[in-house]
Each structure stands twice: as C-alpha cells, then as structure tokens.
C-alpha atoms as a PDB file:
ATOM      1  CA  UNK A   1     -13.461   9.901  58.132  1.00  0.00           C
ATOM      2  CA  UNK A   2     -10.740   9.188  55.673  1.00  0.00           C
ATOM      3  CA  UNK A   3     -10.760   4.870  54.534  1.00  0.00           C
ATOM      4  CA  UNK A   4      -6.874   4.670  54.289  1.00  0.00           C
ATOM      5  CA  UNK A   5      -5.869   6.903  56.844  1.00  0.00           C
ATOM      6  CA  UNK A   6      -4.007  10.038  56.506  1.00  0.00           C
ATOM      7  CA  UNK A   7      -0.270  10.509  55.529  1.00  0.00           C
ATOM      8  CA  UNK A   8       1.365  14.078  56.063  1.00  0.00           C
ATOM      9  CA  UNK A   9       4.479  13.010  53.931  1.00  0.00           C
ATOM     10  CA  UNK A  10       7.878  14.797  54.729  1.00  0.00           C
ATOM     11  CA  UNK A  11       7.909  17.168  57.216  1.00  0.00           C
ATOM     12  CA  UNK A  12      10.432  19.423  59.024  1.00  0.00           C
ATOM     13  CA  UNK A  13      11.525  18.769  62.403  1.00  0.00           C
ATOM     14  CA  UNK A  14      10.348  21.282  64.653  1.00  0.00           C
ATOM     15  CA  UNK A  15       7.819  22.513  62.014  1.00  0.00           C
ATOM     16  CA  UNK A  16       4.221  22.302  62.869  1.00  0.00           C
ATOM     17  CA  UNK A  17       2.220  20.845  59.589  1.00  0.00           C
ATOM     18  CA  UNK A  18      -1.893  20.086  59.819  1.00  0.00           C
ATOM     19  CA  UNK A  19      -3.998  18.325  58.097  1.00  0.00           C
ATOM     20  CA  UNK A  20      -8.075  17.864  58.375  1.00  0.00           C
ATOM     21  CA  UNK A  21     -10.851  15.150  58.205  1.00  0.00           C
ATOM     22  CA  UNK A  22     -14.463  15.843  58.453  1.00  0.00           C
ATOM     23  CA  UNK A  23     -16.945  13.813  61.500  1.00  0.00           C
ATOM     24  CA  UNK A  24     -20.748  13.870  59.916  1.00  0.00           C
ATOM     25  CA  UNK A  25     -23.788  12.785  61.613  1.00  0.00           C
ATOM     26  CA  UNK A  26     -25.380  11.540  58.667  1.00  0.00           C
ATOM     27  CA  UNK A  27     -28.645  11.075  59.821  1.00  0.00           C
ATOM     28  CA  UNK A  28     -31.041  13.435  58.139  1.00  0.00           C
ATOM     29  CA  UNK A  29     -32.158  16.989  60.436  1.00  0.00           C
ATOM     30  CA  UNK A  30     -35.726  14.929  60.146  1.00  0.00           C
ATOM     31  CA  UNK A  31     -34.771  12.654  62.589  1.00  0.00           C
ATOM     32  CA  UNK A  32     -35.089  14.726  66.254  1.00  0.00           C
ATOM     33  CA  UNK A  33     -33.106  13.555  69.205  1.00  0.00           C
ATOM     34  CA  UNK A  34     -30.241  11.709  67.527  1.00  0.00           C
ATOM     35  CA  UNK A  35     -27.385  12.899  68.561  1.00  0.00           C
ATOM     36  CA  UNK A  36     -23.741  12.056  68.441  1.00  0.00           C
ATOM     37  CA  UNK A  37     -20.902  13.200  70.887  1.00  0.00           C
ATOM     38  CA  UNK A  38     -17.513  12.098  69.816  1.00  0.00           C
ATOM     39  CA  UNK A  39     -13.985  11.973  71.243  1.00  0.00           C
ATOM     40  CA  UNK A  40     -10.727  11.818  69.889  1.00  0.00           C
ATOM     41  CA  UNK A  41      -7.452  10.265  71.165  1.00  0.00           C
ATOM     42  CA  UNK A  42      -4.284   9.349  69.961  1.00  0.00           C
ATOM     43  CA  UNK A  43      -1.125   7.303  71.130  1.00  0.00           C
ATOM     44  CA  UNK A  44       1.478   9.666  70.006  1.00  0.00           C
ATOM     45  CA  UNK A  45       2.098  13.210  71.355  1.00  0.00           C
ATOM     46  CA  UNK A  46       3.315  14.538  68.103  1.00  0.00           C
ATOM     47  CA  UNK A  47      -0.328  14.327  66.659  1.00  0.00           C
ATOM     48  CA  UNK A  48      -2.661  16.677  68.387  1.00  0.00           C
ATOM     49  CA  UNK A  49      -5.818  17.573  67.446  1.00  0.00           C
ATOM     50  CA  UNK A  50      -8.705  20.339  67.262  1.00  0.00           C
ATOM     51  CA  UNK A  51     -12.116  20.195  68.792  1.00  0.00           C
ATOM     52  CA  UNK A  52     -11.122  16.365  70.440  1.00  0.00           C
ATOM     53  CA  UNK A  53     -14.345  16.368  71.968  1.00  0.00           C
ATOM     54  CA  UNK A  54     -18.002  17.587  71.209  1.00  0.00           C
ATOM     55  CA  UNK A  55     -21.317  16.675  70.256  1.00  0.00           C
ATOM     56  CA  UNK A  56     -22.800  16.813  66.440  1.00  0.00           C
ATOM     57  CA  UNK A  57     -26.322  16.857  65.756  1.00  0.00           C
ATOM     58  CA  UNK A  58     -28.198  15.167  63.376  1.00  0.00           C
ATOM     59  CA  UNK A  59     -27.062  16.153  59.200  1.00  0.00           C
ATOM     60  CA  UNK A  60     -24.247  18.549  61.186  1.00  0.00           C
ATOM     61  CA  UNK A  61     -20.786  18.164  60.771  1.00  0.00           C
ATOM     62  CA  UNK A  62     -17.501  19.466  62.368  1.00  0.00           C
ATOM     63  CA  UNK A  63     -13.673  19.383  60.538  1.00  0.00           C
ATOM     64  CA  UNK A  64     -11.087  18.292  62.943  1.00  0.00           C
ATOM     65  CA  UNK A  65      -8.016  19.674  62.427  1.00  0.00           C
ATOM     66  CA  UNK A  66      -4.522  17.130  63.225  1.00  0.00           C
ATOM     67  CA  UNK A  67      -1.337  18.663  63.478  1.00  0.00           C
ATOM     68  CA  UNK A  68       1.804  17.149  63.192  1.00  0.00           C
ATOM     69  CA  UNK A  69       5.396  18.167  64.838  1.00  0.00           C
ATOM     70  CA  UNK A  70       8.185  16.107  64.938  1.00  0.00           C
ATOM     71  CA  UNK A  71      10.688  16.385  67.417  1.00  0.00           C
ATOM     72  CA  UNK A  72      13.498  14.316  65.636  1.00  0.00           C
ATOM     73  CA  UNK A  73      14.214  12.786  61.846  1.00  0.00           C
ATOM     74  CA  UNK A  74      12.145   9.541  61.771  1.00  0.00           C
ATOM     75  CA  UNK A  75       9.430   7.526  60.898  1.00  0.00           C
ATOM     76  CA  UNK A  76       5.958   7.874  62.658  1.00  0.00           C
ATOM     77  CA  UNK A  77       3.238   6.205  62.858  1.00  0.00           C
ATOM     78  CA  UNK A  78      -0.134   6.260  65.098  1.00  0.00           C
ATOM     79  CA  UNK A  79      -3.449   5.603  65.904  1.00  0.00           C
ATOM     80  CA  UNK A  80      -6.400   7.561  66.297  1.00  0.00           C
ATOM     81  CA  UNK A  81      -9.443   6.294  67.628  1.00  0.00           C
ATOM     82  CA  UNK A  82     -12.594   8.416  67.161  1.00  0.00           C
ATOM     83  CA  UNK A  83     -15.223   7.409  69.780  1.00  0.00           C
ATOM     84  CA  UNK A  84     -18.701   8.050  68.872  1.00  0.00           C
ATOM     85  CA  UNK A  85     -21.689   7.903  71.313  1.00  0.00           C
ATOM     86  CA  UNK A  86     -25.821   7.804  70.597  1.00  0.00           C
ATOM     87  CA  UNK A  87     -26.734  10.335  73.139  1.00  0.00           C
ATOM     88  CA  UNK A  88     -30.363   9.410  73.087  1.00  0.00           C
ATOM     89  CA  UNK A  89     -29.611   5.358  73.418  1.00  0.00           C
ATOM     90  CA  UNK A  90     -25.928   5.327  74.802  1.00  0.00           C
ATOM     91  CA  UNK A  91     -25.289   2.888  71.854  1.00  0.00           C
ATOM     92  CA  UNK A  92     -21.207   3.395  71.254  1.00  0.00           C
ATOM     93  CA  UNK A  93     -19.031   2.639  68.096  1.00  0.00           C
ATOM     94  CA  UNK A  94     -15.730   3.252  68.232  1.00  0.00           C
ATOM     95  CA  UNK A  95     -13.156   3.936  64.681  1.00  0.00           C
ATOM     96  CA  UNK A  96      -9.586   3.504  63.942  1.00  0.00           C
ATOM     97  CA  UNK A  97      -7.404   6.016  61.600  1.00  0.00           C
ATOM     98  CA  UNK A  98      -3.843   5.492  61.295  1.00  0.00           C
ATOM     99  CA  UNK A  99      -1.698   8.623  60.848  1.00  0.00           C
ATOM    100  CA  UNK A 100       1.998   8.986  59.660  1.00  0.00           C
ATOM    101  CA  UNK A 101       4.429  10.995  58.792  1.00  0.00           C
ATOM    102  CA  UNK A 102       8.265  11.290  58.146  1.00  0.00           C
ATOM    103  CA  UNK A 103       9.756  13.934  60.455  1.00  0.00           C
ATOM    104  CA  UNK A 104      12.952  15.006  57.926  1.00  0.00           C
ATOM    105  CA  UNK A 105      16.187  17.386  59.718  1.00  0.00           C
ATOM    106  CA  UNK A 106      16.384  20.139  55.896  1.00  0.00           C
ATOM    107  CA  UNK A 107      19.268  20.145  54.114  1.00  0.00           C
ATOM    108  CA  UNK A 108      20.843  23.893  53.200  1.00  0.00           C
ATOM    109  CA  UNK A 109      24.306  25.201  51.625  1.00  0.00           C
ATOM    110  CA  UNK A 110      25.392  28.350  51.357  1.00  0.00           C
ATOM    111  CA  UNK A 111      27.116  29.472  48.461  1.00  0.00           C
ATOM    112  CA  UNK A 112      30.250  30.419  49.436  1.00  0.00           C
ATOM    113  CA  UNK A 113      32.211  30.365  53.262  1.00  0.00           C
ATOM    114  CA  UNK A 114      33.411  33.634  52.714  1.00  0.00           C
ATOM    115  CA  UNK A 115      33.502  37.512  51.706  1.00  0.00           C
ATOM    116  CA  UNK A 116      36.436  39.117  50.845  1.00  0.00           C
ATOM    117  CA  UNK A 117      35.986  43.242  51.664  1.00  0.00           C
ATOM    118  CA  UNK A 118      39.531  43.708  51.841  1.00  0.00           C
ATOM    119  CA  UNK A 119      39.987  46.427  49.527  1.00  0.00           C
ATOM    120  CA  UNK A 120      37.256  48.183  49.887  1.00  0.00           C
ATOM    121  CA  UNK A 121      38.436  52.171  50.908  1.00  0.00           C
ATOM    122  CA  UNK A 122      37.355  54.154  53.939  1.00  0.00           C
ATOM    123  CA  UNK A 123      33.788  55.693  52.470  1.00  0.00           C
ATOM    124  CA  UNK A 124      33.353  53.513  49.173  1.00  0.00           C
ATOM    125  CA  UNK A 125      30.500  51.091  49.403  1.00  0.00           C
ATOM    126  CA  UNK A 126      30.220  47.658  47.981  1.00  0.00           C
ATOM    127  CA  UNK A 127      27.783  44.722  47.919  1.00  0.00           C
ATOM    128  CA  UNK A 128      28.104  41.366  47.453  1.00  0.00           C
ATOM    129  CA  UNK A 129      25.791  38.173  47.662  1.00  0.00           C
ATOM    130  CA  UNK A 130      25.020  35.252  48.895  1.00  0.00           C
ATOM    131  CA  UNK A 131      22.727  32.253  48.171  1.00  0.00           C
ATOM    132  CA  UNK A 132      21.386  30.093  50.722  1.00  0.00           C
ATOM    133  CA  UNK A 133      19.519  26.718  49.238  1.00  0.00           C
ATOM    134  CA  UNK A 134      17.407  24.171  50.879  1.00  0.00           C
ATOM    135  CA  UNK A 135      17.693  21.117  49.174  1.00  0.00           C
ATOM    136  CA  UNK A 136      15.423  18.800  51.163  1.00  0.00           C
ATOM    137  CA  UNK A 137      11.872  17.715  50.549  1.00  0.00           C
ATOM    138  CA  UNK A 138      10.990  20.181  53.351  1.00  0.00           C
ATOM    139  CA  UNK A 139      10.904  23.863  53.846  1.00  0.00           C
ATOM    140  CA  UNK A 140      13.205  25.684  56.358  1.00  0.00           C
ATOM    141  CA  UNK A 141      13.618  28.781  58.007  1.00  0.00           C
ATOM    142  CA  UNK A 142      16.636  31.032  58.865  1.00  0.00           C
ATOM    143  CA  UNK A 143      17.988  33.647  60.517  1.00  0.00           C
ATOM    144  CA  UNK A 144      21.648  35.507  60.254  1.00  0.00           C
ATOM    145  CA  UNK A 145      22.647  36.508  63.350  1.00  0.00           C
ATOM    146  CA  UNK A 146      25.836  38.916  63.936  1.00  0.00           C
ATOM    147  CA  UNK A 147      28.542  37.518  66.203  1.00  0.00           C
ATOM    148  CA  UNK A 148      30.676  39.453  68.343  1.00  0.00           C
ATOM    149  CA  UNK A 149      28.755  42.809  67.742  1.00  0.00           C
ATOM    150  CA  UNK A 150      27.559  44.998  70.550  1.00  0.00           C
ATOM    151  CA  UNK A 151      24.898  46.732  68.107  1.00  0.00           C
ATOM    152  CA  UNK A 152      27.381  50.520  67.716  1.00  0.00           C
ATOM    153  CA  UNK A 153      28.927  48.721  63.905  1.00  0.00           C
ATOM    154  CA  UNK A 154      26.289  50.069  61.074  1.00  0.00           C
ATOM    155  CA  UNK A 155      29.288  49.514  58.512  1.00  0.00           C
ATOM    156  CA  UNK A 156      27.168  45.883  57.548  1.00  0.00           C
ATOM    157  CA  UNK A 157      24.267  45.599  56.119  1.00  0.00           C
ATOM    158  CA  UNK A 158      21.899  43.438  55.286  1.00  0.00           C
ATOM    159  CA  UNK A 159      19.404  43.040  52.498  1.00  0.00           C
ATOM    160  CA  UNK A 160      17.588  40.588  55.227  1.00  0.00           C
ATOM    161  CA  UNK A 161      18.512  38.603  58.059  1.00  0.00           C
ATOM    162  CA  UNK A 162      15.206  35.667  57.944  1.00  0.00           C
ATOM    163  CA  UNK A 163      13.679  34.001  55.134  1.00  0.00           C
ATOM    164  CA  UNK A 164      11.463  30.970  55.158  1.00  0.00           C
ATOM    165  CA  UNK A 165      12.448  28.541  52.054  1.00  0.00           C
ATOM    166  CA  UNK A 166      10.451  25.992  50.554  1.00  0.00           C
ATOM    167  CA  UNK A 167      11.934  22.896  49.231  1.00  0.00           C
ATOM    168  CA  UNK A 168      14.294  22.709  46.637  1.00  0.00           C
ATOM    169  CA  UNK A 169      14.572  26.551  46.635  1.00  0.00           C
ATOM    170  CA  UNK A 170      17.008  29.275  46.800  1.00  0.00           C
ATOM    171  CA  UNK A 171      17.207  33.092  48.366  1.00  0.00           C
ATOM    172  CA  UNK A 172      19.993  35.918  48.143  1.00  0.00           C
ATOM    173  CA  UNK A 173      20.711  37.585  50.564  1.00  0.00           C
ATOM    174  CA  UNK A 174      22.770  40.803  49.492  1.00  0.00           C
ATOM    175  CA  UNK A 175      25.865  42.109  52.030  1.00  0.00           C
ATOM    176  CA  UNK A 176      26.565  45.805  51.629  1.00  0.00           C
ATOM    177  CA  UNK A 177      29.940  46.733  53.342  1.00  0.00           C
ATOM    178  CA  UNK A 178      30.746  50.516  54.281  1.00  0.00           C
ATOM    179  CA  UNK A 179      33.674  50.634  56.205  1.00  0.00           C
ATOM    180  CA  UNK A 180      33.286  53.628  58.180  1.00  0.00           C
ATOM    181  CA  UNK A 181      36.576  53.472  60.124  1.00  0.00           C
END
C-alpha cells in the first residue's frame, strides 16, 4: 500500500478518474496455509473501489483499482481502511490510507458569440470556424446541440458536434452554411 496516501489532483466534476495500489501477501509460496482475506471500506461515496473484498494467498498479489467522481467543485478528503485477516490463525491488522482529491467545475470560451451568414446567396456555400478552449486544469467534454430544429434543415453543417478536450487545449469546429431556401 502506498506510505503517504494517494492524491488524484484536479479533477472534473462529473468525470470519473482512477487510480491503483497494489495488496501483497508477502510471505513466500513456501509457506502453505497462510492466507490473507482483505476488505476495503471507505467513508466517502465519491471513492469506490475494485475487488473490495477477497482473499490473497501467500507471494500473490491483487491491484485495487479507486475511482474518484466528484459531484461538486471542492476539496475531498477520506479514509480508507484496508482490513486484513490470517485465515489460518484469525490474527487481524487493520491499515489506514488517506485519499484526496480536488473536484474542479472546467473553464471553456468560445471564440466568438456569433456567425454572420447574411450574405451568403441561395446555392453558394461558405464555412466558417469556431474555437472552443478549456482553460482549466481539467479536461471537458462537449456537445453542440441544434435548437429549435425539427431535423428537415440540412442547410448547417457541422465539421463535429462532440469533442473531449484536455486541459489547457483548444478544438475547431468548422460551420458550413448552404442556404437552400
């Protein structure tokens, strides 16, 4: 298990981010009948974890896997206790690791409110851009969606509607109008 515990840093709200740690029954395959089962619990529902419960054999280990989603911008912190059990002597030890993590809302601007089409004839084509940025310390995702359409206007395009951006990272999206009316 990690000494200092283990800190996930920034992350999204409503993104899922995971981490791992490794259990290890350390005594060598030599040694027959010592056996460890081990449980994992937590005091905060935004850390979950894989393969909370099980048993490990001697010299076997098993990677648990914690994931982290935060369900609003703010500071977390929790405990995890890892209980282990002798299954051949019902001797029990019981270890602390403190998780944390910084649930962060991202930050993104578009570059500009507006495209101007006016002009554009009956049957001529044009295509302009736009660049959406995340400026935060974590990545985003998102989606254009068309408002007031009933799905029959093809005259708008698209280059692509989702992207997923990392932080501190741009996309352009291209906007090809047709008018067709």
């Amino acid at each position: 298990m990690p000494m200092g515990g283990i800190d996930f840093g920034y992350c999204g709200v409503a993104f899922e981010t995971s981490r791992s740690f490794t259990l290890s029954n350390v005594v060598p395959r030599s040694v027959h009948g010592t056996t460890v089962r081990y449980s994992i619990e937590g005091d905060s529902p935004n850390f979950t974890y894989s393969h909370s419960n099980g048993v490990l054999q001697a010299g076997k280990k098993q990677e648990i896997m914690i994931n982290f989603k935060a369900d609003e911008a703010k500071v977390m912190i929790a405990l995890i206790l890892v209980k282990l059990q002798d299954v051949s002597n019902g001797q029990e030890l019981t270890r602390s690791l403190k998780v944390s993590a910084i649930g962060k809302y991202p930050f993104i601007t578009v570059s500009t409110e507006m495209l101007d089409f006016d002009e554009l004839l009956i049957g001529k084509t044009a295509t302009k851009e736009v660049t959406v940025t995340n400026s935060s310390p974590v990545p985003l995702s998102f989606t254009i969606e068309r408002m007031n359409d009933d799905g029959k206007d093809n005259s708008i395009s698209l280059s692509h509607d989702q992207c997923n951006l990392l932080p501190n990272t741009s996309n352009t999206v291209s906007v090809t109008y047709t008018p067709l009316i």
